[in-house]
PDB file of N, CA and C in Angstrom:
ATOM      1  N   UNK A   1      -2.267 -11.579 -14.882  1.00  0.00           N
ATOM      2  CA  UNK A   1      -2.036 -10.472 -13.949  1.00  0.00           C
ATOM      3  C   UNK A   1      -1.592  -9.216 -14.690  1.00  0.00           C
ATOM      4  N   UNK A   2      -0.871  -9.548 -15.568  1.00  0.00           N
ATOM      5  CA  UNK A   2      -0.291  -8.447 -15.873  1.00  0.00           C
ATOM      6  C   UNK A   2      -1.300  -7.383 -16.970  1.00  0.00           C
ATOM      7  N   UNK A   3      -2.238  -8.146 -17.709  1.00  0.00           N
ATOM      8  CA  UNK A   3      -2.905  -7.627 -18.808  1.00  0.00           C
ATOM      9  C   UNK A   3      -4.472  -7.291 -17.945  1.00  0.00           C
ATOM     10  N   UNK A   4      -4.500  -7.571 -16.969  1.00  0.00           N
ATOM     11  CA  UNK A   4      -5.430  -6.955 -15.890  1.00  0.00           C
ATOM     12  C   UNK A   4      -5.039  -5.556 -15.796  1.00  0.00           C
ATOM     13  N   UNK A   5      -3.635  -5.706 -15.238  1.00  0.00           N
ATOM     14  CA  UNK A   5      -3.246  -4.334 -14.278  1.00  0.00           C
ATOM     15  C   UNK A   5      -2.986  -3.371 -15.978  1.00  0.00           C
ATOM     16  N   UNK A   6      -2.702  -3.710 -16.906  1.00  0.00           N
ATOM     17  CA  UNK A   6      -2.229  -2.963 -18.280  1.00  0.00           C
ATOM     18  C   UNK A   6      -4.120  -2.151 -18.207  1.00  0.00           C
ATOM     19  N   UNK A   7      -4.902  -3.362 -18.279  1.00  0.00           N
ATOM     20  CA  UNK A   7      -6.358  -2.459 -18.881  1.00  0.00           C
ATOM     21  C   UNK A   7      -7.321  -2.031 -17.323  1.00  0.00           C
ATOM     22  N   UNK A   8      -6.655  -2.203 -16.429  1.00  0.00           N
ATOM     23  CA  UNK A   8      -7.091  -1.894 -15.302  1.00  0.00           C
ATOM     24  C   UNK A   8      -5.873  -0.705 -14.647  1.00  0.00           C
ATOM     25  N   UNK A   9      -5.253   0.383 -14.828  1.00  0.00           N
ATOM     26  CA  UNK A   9      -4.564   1.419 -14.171  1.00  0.00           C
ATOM     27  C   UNK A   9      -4.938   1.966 -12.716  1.00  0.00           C
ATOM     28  N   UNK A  10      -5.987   1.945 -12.791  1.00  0.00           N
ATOM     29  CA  UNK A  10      -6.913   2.176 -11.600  1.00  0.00           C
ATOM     30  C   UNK A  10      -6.601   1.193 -10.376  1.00  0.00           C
ATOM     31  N   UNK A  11      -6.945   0.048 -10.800  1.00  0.00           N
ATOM     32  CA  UNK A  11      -6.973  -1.261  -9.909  1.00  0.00           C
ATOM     33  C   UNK A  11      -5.511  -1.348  -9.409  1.00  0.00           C
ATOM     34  N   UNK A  12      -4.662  -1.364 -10.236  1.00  0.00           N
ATOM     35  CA  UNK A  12      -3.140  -0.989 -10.062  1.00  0.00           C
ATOM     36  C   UNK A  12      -2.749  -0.142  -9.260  1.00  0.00           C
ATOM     37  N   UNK A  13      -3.491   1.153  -9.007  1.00  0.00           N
ATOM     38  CA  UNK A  13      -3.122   1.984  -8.231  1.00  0.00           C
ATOM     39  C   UNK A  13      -3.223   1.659  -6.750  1.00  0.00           C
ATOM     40  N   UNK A  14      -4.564   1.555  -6.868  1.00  0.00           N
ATOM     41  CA  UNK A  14      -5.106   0.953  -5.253  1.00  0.00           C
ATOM     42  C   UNK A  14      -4.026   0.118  -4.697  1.00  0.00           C
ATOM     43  N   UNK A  15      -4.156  -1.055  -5.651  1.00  0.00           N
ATOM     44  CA  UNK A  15      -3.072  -2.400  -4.975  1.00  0.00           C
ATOM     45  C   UNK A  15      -1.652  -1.775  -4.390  1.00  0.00           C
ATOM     46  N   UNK A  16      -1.088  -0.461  -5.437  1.00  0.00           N
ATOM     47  CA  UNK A  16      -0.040  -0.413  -4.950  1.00  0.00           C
ATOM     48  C   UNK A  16      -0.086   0.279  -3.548  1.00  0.00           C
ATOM     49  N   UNK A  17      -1.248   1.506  -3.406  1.00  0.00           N
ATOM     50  CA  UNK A  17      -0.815   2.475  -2.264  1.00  0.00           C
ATOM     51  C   UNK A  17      -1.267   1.135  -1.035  1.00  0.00           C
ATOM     52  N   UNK A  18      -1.879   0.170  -1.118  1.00  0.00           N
ATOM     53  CA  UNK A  18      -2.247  -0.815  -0.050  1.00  0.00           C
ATOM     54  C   UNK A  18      -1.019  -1.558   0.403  1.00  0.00           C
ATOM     55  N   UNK A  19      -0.151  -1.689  -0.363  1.00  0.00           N
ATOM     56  CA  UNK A  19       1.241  -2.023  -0.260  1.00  0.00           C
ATOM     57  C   UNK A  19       2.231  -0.937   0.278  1.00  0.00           C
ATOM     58  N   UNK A  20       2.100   0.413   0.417  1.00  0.00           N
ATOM     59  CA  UNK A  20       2.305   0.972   0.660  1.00  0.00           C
ATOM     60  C   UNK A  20       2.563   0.955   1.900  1.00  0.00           C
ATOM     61  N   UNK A  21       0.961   1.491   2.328  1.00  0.00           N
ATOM     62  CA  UNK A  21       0.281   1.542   3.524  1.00  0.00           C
ATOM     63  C   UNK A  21       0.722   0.462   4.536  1.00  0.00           C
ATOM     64  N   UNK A  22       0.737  -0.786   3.760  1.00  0.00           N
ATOM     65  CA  UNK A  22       1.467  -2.247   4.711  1.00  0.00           C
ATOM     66  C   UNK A  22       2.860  -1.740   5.212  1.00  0.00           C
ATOM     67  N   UNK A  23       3.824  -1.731   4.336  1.00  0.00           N
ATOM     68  CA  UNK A  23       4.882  -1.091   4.626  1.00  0.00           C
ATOM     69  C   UNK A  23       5.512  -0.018   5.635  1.00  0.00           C
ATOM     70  N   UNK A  24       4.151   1.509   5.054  1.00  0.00           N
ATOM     71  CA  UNK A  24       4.637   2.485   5.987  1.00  0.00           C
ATOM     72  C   UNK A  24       4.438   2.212   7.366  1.00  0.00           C
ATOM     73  N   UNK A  25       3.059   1.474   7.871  1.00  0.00           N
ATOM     74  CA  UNK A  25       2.425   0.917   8.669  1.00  0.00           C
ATOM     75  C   UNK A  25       3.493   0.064   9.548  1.00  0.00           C
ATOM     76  N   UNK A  26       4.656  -1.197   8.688  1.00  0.00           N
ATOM     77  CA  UNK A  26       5.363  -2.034   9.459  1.00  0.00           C
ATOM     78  C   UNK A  26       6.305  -0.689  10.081  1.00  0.00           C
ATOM     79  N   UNK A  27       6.879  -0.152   9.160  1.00  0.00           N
ATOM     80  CA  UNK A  27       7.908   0.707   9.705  1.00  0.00           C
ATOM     81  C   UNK A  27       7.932   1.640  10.665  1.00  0.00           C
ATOM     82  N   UNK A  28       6.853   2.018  10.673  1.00  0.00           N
ATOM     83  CA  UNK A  28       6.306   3.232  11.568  1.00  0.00           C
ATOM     84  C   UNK A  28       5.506   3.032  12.780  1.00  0.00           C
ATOM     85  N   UNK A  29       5.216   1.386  12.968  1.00  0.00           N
ATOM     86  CA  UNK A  29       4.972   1.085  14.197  1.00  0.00           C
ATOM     87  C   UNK A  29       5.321   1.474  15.755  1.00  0.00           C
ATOM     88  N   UNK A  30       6.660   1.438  15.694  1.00  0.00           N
ATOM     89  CA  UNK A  30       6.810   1.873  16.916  1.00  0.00           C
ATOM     90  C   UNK A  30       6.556   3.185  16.941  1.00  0.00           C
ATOM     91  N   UNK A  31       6.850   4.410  16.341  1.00  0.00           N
ATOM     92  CA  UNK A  31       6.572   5.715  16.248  1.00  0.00           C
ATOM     93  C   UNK A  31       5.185   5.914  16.411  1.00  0.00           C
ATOM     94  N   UNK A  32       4.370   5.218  15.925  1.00  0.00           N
ATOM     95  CA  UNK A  32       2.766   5.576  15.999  1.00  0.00           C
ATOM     96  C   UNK A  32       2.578   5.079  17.393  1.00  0.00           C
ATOM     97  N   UNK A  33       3.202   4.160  17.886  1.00  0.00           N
ATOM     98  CA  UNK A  33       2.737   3.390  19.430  1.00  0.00           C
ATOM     99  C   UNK A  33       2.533   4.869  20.495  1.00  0.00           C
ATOM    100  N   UNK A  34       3.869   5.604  20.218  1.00  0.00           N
ATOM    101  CA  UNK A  34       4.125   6.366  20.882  1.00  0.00           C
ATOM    102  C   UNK A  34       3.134   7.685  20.883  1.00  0.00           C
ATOM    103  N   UNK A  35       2.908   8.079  19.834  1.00  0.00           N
ATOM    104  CA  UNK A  35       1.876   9.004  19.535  1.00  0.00           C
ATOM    105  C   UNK A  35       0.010   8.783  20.535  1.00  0.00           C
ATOM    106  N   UNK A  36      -0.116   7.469  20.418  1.00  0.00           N
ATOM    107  CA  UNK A  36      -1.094   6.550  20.873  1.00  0.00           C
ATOM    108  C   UNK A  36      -1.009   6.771  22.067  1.00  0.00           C
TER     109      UNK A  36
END
């Protein structure tokens, strides 16, 4: 894993903002309901 993400930076990136996105997504649920 790790010598992937070392010669892969790119791939690393993605994974992280997708983790992100999971996150901002849990947190911000109810706020977006409302917008909806």
């Amino acid at each position: 894993m790790f010598s992937v993400k070392v010669k892969n930076p790119l791939t690393t990136l993605l994974f992280y903002m997708i983790i992100v996105a999971d996150f901002t997504r849990g947190a911000y649920q109810n706020e977006a309901t409302y917008f909806i």
